[in-house]
PDB file of N, CA and C in Angstrom:
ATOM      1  N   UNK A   1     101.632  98.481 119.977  1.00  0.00           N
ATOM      2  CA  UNK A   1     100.902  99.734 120.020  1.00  0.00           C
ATOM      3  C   UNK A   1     101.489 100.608 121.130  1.00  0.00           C
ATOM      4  N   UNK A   2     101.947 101.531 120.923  1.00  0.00           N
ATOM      5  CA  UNK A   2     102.581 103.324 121.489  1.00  0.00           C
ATOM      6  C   UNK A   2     101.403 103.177 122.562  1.00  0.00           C
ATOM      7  N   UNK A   3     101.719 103.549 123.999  1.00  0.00           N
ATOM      8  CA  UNK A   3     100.907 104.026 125.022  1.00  0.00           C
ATOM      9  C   UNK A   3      99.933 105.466 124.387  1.00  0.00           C
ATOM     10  N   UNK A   4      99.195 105.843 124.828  1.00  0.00           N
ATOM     11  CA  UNK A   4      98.384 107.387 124.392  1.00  0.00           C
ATOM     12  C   UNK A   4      98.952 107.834 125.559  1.00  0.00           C
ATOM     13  N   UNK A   5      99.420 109.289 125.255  1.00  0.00           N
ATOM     14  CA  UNK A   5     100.182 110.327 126.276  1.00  0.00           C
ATOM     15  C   UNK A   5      99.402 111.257 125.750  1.00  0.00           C
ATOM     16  N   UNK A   6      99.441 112.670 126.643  1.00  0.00           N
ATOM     17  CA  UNK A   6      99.046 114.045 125.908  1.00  0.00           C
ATOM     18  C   UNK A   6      99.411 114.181 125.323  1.00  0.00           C
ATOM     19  N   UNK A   7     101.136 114.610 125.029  1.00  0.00           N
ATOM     20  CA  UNK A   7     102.062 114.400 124.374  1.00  0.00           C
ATOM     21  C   UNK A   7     101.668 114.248 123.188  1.00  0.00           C
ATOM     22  N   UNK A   8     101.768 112.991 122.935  1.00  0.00           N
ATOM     23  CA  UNK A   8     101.249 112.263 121.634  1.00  0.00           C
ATOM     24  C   UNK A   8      99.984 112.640 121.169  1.00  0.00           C
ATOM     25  N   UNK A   9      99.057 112.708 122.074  1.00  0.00           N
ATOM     26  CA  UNK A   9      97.901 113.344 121.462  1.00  0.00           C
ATOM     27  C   UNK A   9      97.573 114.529 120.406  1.00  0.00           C
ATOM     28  N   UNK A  10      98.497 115.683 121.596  1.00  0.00           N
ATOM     29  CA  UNK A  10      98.931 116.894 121.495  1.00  0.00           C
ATOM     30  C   UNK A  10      99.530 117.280 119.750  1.00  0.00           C
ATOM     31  N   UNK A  11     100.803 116.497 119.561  1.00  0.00           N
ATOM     32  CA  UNK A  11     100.949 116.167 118.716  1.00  0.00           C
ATOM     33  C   UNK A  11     100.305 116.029 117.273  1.00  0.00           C
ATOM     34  N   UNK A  12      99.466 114.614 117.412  1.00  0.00           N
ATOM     35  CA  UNK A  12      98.762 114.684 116.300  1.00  0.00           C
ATOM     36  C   UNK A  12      97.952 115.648 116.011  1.00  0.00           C
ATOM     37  N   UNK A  13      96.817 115.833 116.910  1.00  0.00           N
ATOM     38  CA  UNK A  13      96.216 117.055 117.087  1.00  0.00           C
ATOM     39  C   UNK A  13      96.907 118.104 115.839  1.00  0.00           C
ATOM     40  N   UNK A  14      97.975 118.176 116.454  1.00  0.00           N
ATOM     41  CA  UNK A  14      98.357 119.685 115.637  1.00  0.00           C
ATOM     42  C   UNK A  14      99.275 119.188 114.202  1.00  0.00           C
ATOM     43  N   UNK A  15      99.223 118.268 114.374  1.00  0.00           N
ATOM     44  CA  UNK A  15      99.807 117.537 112.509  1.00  0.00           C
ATOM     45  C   UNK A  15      98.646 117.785 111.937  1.00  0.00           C
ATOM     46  N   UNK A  16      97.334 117.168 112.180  1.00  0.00           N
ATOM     47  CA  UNK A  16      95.838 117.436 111.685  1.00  0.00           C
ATOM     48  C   UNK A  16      95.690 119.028 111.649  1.00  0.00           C
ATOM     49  N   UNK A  17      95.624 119.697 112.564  1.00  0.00           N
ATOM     50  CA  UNK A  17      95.262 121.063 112.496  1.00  0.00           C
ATOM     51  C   UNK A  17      95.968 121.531 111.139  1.00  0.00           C
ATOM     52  N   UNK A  18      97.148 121.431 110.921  1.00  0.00           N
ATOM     53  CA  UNK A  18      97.767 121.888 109.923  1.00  0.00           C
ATOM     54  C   UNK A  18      97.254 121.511 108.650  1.00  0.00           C
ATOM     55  N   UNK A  19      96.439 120.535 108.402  1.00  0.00           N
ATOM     56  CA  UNK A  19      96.188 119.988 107.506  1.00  0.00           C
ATOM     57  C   UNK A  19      95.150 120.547 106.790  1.00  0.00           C
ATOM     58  N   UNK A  20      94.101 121.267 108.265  1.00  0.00           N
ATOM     59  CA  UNK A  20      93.124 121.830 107.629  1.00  0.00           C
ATOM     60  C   UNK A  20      93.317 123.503 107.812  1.00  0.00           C
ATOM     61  N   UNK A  21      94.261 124.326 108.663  1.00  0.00           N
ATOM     62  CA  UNK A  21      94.779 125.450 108.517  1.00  0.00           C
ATOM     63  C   UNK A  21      96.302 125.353 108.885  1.00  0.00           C
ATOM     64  N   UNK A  22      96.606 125.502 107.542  1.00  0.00           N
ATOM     65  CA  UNK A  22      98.196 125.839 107.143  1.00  0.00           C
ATOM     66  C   UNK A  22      99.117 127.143 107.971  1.00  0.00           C
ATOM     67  N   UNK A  23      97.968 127.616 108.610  1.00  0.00           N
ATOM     68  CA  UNK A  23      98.699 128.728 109.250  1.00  0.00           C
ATOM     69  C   UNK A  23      98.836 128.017 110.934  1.00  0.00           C
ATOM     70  N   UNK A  24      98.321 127.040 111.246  1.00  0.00           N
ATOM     71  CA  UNK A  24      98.269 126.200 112.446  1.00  0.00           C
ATOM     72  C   UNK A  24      97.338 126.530 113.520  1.00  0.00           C
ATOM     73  N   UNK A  25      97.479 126.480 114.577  1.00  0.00           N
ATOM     74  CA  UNK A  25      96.684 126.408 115.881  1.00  0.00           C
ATOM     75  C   UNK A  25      96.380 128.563 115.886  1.00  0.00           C
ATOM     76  N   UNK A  26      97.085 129.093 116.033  1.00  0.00           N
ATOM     77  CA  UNK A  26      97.673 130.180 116.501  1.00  0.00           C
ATOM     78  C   UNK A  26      96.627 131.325 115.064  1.00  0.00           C
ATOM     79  N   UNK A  27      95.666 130.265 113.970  1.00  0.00           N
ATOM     80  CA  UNK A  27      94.720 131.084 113.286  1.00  0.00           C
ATOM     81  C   UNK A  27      93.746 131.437 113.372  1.00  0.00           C
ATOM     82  N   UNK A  28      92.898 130.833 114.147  1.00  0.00           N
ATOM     83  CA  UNK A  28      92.163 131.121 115.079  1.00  0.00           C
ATOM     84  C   UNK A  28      91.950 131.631 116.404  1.00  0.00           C
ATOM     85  N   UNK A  29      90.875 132.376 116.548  1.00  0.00           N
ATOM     86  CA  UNK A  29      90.553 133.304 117.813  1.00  0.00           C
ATOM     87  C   UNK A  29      89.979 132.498 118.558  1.00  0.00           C
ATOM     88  N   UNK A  30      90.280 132.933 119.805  1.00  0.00           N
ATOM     89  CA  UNK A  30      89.626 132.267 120.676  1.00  0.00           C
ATOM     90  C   UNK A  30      87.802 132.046 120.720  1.00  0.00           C
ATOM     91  N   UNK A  31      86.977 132.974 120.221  1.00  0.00           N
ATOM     92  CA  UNK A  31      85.980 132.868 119.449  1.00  0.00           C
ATOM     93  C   UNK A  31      85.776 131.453 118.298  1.00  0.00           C
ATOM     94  N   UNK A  32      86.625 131.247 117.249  1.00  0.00           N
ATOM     95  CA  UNK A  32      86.750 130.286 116.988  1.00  0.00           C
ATOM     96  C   UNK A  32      87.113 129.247 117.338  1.00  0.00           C
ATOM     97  N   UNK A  33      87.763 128.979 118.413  1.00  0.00           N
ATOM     98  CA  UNK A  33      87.869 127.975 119.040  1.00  0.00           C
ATOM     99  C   UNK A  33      86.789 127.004 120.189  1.00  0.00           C
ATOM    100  N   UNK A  34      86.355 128.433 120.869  1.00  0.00           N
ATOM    101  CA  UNK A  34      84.863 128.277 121.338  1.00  0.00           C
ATOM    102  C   UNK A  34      83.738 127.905 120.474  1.00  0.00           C
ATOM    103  N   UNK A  35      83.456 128.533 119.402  1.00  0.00           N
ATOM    104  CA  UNK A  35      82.331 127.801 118.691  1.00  0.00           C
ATOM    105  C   UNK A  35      82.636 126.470 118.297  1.00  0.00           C
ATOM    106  N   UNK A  36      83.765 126.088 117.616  1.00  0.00           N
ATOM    107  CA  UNK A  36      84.017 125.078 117.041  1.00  0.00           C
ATOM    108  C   UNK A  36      83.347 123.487 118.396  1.00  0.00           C
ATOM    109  N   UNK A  37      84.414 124.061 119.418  1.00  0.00           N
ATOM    110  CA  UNK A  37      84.368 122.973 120.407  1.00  0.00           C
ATOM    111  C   UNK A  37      82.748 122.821 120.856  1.00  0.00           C
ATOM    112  N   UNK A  38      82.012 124.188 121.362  1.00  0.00           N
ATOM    113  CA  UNK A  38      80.573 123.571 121.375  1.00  0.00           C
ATOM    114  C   UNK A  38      79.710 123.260 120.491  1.00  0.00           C
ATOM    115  N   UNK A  39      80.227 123.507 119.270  1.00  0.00           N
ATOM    116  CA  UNK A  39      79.596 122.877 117.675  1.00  0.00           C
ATOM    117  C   UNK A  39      79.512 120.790 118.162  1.00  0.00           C
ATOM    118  N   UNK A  40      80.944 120.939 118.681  1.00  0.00           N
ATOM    119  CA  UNK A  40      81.077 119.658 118.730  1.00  0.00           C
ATOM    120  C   UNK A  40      80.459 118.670 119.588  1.00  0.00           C
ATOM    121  N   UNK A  41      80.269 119.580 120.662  1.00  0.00           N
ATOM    122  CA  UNK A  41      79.974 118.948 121.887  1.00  0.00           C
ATOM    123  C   UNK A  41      77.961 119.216 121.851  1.00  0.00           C
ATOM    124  N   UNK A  42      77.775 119.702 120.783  1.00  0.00           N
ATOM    125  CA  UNK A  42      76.487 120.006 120.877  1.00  0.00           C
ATOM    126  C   UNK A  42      76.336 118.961 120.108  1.00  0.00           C
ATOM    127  N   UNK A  43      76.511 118.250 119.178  1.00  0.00           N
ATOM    128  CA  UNK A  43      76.647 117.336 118.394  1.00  0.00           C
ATOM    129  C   UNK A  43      76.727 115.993 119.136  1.00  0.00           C
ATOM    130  N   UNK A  44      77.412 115.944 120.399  1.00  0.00           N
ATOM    131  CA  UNK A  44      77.247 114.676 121.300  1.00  0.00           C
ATOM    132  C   UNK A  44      76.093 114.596 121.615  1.00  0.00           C
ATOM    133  N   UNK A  45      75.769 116.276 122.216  1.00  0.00           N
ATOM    134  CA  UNK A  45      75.020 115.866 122.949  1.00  0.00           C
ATOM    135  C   UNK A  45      72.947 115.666 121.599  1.00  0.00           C
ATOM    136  N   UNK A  46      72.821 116.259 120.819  1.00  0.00           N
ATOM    137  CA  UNK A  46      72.044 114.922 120.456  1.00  0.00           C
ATOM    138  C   UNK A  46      72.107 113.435 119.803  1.00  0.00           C
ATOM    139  N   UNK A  47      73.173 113.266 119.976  1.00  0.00           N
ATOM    140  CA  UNK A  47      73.599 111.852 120.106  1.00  0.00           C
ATOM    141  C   UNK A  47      72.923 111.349 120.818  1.00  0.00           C
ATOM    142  N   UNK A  48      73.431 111.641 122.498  1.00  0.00           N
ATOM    143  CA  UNK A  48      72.999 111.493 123.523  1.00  0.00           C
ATOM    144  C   UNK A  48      71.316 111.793 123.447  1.00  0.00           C
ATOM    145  N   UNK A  49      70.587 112.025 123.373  1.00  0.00           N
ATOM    146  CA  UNK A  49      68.805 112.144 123.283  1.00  0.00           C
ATOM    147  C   UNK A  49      68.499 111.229 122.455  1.00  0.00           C
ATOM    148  N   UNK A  50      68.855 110.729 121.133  1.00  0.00           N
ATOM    149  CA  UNK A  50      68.752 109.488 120.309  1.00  0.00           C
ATOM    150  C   UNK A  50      69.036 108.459 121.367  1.00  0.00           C
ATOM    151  N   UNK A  51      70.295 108.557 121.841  1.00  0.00           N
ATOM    152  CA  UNK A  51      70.507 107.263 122.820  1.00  0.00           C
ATOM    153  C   UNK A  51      69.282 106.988 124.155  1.00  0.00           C
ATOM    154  N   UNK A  52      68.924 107.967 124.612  1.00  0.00           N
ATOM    155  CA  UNK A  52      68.178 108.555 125.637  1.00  0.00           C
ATOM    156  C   UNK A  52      66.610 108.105 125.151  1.00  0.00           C
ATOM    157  N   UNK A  53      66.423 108.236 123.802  1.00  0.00           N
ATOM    158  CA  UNK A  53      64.988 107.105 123.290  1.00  0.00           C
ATOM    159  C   UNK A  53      64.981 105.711 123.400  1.00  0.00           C
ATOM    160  N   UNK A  54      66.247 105.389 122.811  1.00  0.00           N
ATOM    161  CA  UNK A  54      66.534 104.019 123.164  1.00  0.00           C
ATOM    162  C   UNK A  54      66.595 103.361 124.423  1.00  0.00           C
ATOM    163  N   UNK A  55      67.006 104.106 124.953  1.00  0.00           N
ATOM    164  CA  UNK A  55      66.617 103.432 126.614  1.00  0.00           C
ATOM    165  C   UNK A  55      65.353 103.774 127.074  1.00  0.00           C
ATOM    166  N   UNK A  56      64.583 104.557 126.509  1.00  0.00           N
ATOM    167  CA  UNK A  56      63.385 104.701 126.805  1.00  0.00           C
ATOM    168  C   UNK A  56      62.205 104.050 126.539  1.00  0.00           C
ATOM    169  N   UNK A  57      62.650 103.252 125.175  1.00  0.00           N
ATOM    170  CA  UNK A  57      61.734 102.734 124.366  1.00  0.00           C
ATOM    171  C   UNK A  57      60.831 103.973 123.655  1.00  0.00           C
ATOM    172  N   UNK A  58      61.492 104.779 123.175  1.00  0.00           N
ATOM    173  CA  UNK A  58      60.903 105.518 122.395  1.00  0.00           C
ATOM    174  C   UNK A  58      61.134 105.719 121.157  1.00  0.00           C
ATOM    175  N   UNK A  59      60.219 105.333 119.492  1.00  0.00           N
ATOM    176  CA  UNK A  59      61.497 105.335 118.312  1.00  0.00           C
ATOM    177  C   UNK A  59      61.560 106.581 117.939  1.00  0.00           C
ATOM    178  N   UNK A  60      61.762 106.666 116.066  1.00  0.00           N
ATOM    179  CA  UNK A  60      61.883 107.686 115.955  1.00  0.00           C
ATOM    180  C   UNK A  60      63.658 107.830 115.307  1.00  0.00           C
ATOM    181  N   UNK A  61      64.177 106.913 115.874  1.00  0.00           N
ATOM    182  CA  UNK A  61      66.033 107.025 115.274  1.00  0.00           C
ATOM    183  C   UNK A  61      66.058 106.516 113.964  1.00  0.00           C
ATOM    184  N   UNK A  62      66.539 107.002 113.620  1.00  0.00           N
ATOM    185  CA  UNK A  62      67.048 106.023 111.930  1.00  0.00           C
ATOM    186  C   UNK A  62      68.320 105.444 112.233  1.00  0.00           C
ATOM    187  N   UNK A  63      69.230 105.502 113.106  1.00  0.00           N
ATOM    188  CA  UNK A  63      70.607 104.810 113.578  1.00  0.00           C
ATOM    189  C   UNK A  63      69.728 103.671 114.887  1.00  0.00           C
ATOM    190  N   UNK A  64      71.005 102.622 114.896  1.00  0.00           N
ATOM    191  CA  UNK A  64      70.691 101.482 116.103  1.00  0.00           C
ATOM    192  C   UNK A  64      71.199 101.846 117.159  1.00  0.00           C
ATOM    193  N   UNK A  65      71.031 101.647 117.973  1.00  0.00           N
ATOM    194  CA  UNK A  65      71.749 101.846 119.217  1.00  0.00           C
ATOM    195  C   UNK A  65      73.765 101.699 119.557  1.00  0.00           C
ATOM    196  N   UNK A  66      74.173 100.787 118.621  1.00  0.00           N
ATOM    197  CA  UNK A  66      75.576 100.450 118.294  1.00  0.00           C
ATOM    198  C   UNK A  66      76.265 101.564 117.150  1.00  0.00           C
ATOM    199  N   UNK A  67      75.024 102.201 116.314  1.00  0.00           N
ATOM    200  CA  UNK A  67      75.741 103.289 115.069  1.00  0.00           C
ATOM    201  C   UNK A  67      75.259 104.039 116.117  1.00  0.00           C
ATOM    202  N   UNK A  68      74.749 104.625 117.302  1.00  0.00           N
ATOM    203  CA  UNK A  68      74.668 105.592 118.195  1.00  0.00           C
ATOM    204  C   UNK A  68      75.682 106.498 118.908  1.00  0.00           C
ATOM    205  N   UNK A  69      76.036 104.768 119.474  1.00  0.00           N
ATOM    206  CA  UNK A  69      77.408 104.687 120.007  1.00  0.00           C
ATOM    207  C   UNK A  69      78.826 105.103 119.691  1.00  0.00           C
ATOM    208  N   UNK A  70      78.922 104.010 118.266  1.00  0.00           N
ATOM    209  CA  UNK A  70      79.910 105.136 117.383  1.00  0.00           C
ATOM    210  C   UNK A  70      79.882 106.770 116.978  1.00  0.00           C
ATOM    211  N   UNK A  71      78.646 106.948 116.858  1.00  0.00           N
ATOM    212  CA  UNK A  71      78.844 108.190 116.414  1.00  0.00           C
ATOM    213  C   UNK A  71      79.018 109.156 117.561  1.00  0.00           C
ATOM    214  N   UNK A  72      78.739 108.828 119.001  1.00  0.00           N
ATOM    215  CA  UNK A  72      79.164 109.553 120.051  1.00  0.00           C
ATOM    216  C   UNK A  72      80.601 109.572 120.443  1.00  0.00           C
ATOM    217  N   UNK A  73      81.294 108.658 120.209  1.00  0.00           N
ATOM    218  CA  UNK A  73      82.655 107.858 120.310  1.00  0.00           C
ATOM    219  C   UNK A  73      83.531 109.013 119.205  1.00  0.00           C
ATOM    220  N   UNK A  74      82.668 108.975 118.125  1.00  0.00           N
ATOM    221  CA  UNK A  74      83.558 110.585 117.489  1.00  0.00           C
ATOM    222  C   UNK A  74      83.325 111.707 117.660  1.00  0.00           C
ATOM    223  N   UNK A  75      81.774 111.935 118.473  1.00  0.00           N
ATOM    224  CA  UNK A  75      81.813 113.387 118.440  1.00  0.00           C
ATOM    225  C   UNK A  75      82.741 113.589 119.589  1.00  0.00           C
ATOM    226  N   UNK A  76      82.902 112.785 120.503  1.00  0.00           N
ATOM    227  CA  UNK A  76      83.882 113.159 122.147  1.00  0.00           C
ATOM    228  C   UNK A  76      85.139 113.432 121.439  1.00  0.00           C
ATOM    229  N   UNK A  77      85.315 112.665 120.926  1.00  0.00           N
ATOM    230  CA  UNK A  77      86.873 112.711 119.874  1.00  0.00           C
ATOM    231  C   UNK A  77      87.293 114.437 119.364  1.00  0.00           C
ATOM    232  N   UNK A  78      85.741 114.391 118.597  1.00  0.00           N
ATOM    233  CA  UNK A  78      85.782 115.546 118.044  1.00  0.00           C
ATOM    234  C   UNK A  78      86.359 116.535 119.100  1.00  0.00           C
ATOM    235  N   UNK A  79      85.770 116.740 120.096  1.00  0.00           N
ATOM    236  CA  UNK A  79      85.283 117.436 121.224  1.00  0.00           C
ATOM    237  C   UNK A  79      86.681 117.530 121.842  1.00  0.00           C
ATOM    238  N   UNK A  80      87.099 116.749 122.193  1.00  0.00           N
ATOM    239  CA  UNK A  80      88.771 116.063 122.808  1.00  0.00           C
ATOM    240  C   UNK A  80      89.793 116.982 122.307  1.00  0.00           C
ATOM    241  N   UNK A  81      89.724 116.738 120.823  1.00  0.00           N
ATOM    242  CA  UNK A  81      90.575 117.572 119.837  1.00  0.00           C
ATOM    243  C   UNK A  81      90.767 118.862 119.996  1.00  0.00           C
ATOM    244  N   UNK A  82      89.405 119.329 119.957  1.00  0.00           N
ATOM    245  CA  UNK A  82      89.448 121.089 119.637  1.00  0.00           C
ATOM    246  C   UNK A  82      89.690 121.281 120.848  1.00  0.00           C
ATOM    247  N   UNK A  83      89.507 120.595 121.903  1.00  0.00           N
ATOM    248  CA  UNK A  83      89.853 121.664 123.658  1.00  0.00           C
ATOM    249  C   UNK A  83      90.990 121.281 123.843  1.00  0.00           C
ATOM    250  N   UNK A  84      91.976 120.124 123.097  1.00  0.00           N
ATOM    251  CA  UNK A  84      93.231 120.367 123.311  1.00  0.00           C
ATOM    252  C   UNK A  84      93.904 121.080 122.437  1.00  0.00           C
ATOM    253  N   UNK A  85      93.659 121.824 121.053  1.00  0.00           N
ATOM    254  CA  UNK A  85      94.198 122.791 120.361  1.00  0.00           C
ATOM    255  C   UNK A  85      94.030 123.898 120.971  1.00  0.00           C
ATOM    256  N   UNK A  86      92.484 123.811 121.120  1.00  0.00           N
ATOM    257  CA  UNK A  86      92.412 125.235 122.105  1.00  0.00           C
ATOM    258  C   UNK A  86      93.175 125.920 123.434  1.00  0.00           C
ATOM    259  N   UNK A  87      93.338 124.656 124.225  1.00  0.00           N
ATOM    260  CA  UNK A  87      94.077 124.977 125.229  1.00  0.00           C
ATOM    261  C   UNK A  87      95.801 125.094 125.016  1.00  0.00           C
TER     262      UNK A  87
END
């Protein structure tokens, strides 16, 4: 397994971008780039409040504490992505 570099990150990042705009990084406004990323990061964060019952002992989740996890594990991802296209 390849070390993770920015580089490499960077990279895929923008193999993916292309995938979903053919015109690349450079089609979007900075407006779009901003919503997208706090779309994403808003998305952690109620992750994070589901998780935040669970340690509370409060129910109410339809996910376990481990499908919590994962699904925070992609929204950061998510999140990761768009602020390095963006930037």
């Amino acid at each position: 397994m390849m070390d993770l570099t920015f580089g490499r990150l960077r990279a895929a990042n923008v193999a993916r971008c292309k995938r979903w705009h053919p015109g690349g990084v450079d089609d979007w406004s900075v407006s779009d780039w901003v919503t997208a990323t706090t779309g994403e990061l808003g998305e952690a964060a109620n992750v994070v409040k589901k998780l935040n019952r669970v340690r509370d002992g409060i129910g109410g989740n339809k996910e376990t504490e481990e499908q919590l996890r994962e699904q925070l594990a992609m929204e950061l991802a998510d999140t990761v992505t768009y602020l390095d296209l963006w930037a």
